[in-house]
Structure formats: C-alpha cells, structure tokens
C-alpha atoms as a PDB file:
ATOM      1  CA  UNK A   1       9.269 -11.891  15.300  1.00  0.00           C
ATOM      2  CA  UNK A   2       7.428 -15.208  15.547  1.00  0.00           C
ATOM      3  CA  UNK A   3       5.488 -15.559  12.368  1.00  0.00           C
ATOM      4  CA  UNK A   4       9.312 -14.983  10.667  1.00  0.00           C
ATOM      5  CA  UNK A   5      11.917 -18.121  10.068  1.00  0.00           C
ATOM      6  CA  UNK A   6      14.171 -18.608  12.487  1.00  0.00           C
ATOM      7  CA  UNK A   7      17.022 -17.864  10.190  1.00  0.00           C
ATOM      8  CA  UNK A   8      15.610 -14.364   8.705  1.00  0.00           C
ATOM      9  CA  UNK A   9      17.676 -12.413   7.628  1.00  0.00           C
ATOM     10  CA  UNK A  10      16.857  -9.092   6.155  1.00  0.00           C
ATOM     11  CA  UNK A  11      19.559  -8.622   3.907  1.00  0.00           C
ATOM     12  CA  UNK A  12      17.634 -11.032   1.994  1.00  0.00           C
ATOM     13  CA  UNK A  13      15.240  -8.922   1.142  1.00  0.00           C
ATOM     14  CA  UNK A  14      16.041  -7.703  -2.611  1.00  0.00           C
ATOM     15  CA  UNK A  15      13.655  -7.044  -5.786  1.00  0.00           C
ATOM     16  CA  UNK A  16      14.392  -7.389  -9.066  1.00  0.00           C
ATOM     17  CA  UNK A  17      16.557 -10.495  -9.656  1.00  0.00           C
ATOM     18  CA  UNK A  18      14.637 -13.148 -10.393  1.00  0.00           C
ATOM     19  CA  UNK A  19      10.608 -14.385 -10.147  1.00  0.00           C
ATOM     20  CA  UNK A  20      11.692 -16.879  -7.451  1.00  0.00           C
ATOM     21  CA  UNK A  21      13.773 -14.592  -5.065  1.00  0.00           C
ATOM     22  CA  UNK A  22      11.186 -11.698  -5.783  1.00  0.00           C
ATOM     23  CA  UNK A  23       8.493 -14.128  -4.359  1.00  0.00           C
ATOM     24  CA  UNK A  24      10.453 -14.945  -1.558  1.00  0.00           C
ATOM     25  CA  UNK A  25      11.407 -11.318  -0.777  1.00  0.00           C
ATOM     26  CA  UNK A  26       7.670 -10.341  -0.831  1.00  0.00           C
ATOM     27  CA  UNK A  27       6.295 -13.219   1.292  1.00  0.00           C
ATOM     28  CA  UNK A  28       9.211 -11.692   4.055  1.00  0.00           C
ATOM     29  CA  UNK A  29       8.079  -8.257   3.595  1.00  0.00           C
ATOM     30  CA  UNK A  30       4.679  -8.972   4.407  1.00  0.00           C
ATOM     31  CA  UNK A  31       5.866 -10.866   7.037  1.00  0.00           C
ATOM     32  CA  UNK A  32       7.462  -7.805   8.323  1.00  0.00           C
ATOM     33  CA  UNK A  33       4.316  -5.923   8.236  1.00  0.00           C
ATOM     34  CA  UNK A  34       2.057  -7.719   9.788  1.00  0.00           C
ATOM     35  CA  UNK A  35       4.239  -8.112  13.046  1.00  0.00           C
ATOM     36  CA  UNK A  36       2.006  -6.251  15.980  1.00  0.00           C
ATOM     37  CA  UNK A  37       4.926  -4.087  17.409  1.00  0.00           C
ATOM     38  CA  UNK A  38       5.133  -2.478  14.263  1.00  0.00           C
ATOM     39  CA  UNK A  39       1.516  -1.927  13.242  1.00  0.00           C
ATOM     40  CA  UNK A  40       1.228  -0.317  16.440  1.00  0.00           C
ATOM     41  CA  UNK A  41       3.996   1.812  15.539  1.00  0.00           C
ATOM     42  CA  UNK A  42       2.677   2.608  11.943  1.00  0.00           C
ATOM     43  CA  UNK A  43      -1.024   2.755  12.007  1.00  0.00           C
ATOM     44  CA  UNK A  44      -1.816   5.740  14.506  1.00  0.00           C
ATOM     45  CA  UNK A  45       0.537   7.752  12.022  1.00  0.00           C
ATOM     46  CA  UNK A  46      -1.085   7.037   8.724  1.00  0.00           C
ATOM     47  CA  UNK A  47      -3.263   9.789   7.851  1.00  0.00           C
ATOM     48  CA  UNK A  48      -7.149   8.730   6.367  1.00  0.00           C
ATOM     49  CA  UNK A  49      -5.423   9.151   2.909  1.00  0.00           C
ATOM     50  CA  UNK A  50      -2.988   6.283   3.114  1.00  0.00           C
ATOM     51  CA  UNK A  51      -5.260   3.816   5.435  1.00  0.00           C
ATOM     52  CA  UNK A  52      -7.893   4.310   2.298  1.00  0.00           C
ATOM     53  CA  UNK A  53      -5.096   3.846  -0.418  1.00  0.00           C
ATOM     54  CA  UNK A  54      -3.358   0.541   0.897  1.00  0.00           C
ATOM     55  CA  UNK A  55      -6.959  -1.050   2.069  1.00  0.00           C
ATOM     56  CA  UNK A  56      -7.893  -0.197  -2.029  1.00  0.00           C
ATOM     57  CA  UNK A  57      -4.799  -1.144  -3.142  1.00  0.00           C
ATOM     58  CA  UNK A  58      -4.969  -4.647  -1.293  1.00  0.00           C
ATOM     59  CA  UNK A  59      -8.557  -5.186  -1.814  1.00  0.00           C
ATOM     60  CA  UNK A  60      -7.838  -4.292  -5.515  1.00  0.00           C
ATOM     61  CA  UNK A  61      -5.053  -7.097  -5.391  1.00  0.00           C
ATOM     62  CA  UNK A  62      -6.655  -9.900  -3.887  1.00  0.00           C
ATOM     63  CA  UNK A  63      -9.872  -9.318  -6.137  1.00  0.00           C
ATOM     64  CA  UNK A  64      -7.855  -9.809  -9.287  1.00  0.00           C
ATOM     65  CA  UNK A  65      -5.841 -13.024  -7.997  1.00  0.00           C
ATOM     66  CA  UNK A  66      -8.186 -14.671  -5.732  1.00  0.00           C
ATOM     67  CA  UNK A  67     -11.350 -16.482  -6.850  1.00  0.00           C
ATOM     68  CA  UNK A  68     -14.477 -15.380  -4.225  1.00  0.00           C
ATOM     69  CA  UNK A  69     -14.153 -19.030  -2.275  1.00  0.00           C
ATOM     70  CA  UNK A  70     -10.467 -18.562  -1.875  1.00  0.00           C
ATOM     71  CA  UNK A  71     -10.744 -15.339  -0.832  1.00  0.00           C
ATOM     72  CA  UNK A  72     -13.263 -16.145   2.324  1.00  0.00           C
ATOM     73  CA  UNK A  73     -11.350 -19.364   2.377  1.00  0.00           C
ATOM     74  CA  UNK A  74      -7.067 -18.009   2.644  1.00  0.00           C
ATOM     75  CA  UNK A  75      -7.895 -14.379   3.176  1.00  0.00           C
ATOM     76  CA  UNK A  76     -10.604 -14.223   5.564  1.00  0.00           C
ATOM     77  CA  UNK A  77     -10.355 -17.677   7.257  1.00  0.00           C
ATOM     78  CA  UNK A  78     -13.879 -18.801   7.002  1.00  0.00           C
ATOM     79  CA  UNK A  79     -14.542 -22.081   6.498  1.00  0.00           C
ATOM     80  CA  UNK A  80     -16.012 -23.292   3.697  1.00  0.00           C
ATOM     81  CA  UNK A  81     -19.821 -23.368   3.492  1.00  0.00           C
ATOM     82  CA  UNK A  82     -19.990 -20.342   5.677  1.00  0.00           C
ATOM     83  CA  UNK A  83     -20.075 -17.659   3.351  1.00  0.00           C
ATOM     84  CA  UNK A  84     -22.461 -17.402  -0.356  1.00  0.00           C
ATOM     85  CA  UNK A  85     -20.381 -18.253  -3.313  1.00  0.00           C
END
C-alpha cells in the first residue's frame, strides 16, 4: 500500500458530509484503485463493457476539468513542450 499515508485508515472513507471530507475520501479511493495487487485482481474480470464505460467515463471527466496542457502535463506526465497545445 505504498502510494497510501502511513496512517490510512479506511473507515475514513465516507461521502456525503462535507466538500472537504468528500475530497479527501475520493483522493483515498483512487488511491485504492490504482494499487497493482488489486488491478491485477480486477481487470482480467471486467468484461469489454465495463473496461469501455470507466475509460469513457474518466476520459469524459478529465476533458471537462482539465485544460489540454494540464492534461499531458498531471495526467499523462509529459513534460511540457512535448506535446501540441
């Protein structure tokens, strides 16, 4: 669980109260996610239905709150200059 704090603590994770704690509580879940052992677990069990749906509903996500530098910049870690703006 390295890319998590130290102190995580999943009970933590609630929706709902407050834009701060929501914010937090998302940046954990993705955290959560993205850790290999899991994907590993996950992805050979999605069917080409759901890989298609989250990869639109992400794209769809990041298109709407990312500018096109930011997005090659945060998203895709490409330094800047690299890509056509």
């Amino acid at each position: 669980m390295s890319n998590l704090p130290a102190n995580f603590d999943p009970t933590q994770i609630c929706f709902g109260w407050d834009r701060g704690r929501d914010e937090q509580s998302l940046a954990l879940f993705l955290r959560l996610l993205s850790r290999e052992e899991f994907l590993q677990t996950l992805i050979p069990r999605l069917a080409d239905e759901d890989i298609i749906q989250i990869v639109d509903s992400i794209t769809g996500i990041l298109q709407k709150h990312l500018q096109e530098e930011e997005y090659h910049e945060l998203f895709l870690c490409e330094k800047e200059g690299k890509f056509s703006a």
